[in-house]
N, C-alpha and C. Protein backbone atom coordinates (compact mmCIF):
# COMPACT_ATOMS: atom_id res chain seq x y z
N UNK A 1 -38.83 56.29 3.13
CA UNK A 1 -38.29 54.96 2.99
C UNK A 1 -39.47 53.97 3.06
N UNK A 2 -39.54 53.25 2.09
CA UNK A 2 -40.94 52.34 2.07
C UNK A 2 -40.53 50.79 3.15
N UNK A 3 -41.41 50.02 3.23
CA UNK A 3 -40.96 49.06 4.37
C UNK A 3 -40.09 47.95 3.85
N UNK A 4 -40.20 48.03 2.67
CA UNK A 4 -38.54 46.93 2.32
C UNK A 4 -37.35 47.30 2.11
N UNK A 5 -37.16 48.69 2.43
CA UNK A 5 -36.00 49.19 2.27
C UNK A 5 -35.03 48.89 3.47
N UNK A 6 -33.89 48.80 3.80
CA UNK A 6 -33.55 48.62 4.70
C UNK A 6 -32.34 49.40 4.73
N UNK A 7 -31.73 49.91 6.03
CA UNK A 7 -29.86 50.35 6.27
C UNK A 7 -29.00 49.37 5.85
N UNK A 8 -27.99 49.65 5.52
CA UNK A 8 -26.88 49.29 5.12
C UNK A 8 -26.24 48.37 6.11
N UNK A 9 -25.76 47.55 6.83
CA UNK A 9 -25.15 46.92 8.17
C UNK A 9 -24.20 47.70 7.97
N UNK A 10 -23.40 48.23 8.73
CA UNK A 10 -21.77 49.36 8.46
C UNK A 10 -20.55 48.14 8.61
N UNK A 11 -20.99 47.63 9.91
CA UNK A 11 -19.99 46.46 10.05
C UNK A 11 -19.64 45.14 9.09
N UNK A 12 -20.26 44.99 8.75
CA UNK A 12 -20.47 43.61 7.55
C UNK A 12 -19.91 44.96 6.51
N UNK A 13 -20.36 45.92 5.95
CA UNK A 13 -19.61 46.54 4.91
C UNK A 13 -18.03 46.66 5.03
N UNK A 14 -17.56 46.95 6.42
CA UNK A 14 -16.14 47.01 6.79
C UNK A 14 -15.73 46.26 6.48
N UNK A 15 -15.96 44.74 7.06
CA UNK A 15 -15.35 43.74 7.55
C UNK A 15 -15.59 43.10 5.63
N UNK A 16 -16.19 43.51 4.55
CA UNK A 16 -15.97 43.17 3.20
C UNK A 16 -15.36 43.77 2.42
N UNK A 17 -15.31 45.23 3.03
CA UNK A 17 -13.93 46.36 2.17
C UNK A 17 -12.86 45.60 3.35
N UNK A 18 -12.51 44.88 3.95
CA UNK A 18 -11.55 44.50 4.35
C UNK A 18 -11.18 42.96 3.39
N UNK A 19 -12.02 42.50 3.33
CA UNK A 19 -11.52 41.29 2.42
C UNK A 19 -11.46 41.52 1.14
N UNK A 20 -12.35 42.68 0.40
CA UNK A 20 -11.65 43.22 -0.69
C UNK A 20 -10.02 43.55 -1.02
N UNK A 21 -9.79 44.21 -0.11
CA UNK A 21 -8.61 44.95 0.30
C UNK A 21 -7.64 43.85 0.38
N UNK A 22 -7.71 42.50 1.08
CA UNK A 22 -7.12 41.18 1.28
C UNK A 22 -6.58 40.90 -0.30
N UNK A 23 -7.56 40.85 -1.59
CA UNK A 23 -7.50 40.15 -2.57
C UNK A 23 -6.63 40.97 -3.07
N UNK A 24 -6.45 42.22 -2.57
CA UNK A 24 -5.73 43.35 -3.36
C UNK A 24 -4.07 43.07 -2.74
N UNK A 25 -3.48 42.26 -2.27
CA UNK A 25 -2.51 42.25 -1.91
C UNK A 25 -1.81 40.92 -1.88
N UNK A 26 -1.13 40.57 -2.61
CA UNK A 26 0.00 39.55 -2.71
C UNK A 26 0.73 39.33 -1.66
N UNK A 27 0.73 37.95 -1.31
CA UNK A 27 1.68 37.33 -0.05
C UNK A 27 0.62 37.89 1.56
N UNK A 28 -0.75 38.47 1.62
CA UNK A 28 -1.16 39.38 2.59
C UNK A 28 -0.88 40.15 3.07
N UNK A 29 -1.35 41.01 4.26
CA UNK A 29 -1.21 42.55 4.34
C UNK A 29 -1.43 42.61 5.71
N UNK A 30 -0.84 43.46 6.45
CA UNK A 30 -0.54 43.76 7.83
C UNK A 30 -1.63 44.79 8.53
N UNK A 31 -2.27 44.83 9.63
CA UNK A 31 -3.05 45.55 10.21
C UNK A 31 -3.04 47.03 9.36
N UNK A 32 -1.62 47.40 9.52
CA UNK A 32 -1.21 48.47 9.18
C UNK A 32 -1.36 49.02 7.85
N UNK A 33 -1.23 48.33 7.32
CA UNK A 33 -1.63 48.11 5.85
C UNK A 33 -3.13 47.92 5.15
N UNK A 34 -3.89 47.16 5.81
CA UNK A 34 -5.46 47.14 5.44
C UNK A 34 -5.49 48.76 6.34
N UNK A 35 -5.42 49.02 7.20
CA UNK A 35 -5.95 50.48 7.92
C UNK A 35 -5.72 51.67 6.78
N UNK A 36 -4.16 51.83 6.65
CA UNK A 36 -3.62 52.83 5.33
C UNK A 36 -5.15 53.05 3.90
N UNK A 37 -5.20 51.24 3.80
CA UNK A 37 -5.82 51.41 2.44
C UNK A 37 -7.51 51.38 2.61
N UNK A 38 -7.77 50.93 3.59
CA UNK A 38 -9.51 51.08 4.26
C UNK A 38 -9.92 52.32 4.71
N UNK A 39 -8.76 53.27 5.31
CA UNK A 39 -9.38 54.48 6.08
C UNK A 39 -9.30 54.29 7.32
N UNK A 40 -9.50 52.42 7.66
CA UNK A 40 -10.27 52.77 9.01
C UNK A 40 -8.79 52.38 9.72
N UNK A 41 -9.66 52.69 11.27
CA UNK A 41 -8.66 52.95 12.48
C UNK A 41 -8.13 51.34 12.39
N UNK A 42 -6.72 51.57 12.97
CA UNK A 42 -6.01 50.28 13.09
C UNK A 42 -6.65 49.48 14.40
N UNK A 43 -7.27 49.79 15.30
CA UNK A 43 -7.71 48.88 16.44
C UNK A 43 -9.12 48.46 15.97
N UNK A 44 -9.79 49.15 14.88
CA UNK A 44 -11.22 48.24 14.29
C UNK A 44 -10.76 47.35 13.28
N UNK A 45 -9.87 47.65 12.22
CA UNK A 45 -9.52 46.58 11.36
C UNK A 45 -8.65 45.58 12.28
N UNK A 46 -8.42 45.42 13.18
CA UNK A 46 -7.67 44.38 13.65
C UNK A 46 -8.83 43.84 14.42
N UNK A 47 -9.81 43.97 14.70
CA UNK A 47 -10.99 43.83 15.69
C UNK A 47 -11.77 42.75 14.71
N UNK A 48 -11.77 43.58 13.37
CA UNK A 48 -12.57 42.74 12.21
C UNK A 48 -11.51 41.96 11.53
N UNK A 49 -10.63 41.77 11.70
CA UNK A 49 -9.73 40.61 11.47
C UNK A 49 -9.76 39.27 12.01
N UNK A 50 -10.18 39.76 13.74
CA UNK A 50 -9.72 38.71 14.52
C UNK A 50 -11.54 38.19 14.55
N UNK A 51 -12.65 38.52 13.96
CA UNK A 51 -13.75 38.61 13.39
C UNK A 51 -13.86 37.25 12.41
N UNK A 52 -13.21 38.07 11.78
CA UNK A 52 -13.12 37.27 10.25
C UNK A 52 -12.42 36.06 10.13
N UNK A 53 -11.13 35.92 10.84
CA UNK A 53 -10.49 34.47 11.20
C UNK A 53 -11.33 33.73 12.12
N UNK A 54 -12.24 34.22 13.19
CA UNK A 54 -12.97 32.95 13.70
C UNK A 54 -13.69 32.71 13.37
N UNK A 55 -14.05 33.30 11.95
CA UNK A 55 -15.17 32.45 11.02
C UNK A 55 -15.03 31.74 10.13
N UNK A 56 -13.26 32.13 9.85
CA UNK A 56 -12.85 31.27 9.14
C UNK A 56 -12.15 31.73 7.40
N UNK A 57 -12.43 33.33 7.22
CA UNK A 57 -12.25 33.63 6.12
C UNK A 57 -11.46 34.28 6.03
N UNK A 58 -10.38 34.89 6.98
CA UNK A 58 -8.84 34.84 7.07
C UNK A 58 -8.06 34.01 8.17
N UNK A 59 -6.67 33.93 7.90
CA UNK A 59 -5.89 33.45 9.13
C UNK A 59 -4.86 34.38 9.03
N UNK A 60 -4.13 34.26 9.79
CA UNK A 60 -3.04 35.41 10.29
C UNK A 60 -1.35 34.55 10.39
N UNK A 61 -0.39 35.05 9.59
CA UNK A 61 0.48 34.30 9.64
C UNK A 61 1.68 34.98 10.78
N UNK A 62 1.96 33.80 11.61
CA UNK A 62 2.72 34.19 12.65
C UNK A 62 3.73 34.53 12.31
N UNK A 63 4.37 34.19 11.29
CA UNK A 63 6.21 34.74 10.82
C UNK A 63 5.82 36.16 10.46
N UNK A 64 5.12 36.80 10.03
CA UNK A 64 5.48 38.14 9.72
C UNK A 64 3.73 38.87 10.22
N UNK A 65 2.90 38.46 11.27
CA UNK A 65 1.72 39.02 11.67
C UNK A 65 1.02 39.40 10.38
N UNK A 66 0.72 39.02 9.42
CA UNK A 66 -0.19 39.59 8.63
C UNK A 66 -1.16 39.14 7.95
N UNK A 67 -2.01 39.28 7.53
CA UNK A 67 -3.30 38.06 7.18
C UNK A 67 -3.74 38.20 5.61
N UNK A 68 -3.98 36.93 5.58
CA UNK A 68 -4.04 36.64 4.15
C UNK A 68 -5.57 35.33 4.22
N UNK A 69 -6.09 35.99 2.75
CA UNK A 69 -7.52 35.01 3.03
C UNK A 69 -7.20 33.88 2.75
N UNK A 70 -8.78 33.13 3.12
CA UNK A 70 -8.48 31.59 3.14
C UNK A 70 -9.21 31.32 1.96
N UNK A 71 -9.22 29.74 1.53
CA UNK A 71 -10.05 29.27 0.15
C UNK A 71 -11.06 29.35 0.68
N UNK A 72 -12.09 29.19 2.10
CA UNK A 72 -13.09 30.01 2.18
C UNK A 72 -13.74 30.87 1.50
N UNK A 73 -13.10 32.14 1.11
CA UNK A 73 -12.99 33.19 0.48
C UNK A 73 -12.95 32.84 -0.82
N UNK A 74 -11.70 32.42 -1.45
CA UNK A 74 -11.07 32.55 -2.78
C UNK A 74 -12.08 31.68 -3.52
């Protein structure tokens, strides 16, 4: 590996196959639902959810718990 090469961040990759995954779903998508279609465990995608809304690039809708991106994002 020469010295500008660098690793991958894993977390920043998650937490963007998770907002991929966001665009892929109409009306937004439930913990349960990004986990199904990410692979990953339901207590990390909800970890990188609650991540991602205090930065501002999802929110989470209280009538039915499920999150949908913001124009942040879009």
């Amino acid at each position: 590996m020469s010295e500008t090469e660098y690793k991958a961040v894993r977390g920043l990759m998650r937490g963007l196959a998770l907002i991929n995954g966001l665009n892929r779903f109409d009306g937004g998508a439930t913990t349960a639902q990004l986990a199904e279609q990410s692979g990953l465990h339901r207590t990390t995608v909800r970890r990188l959810l609650e991540t991602l809304q205090t930065e501002g690039y999802v929110r989470r809708s209280e009538s039915d718990d499920s999150y949908r991106l913001t124009l942040k994002v879009r």
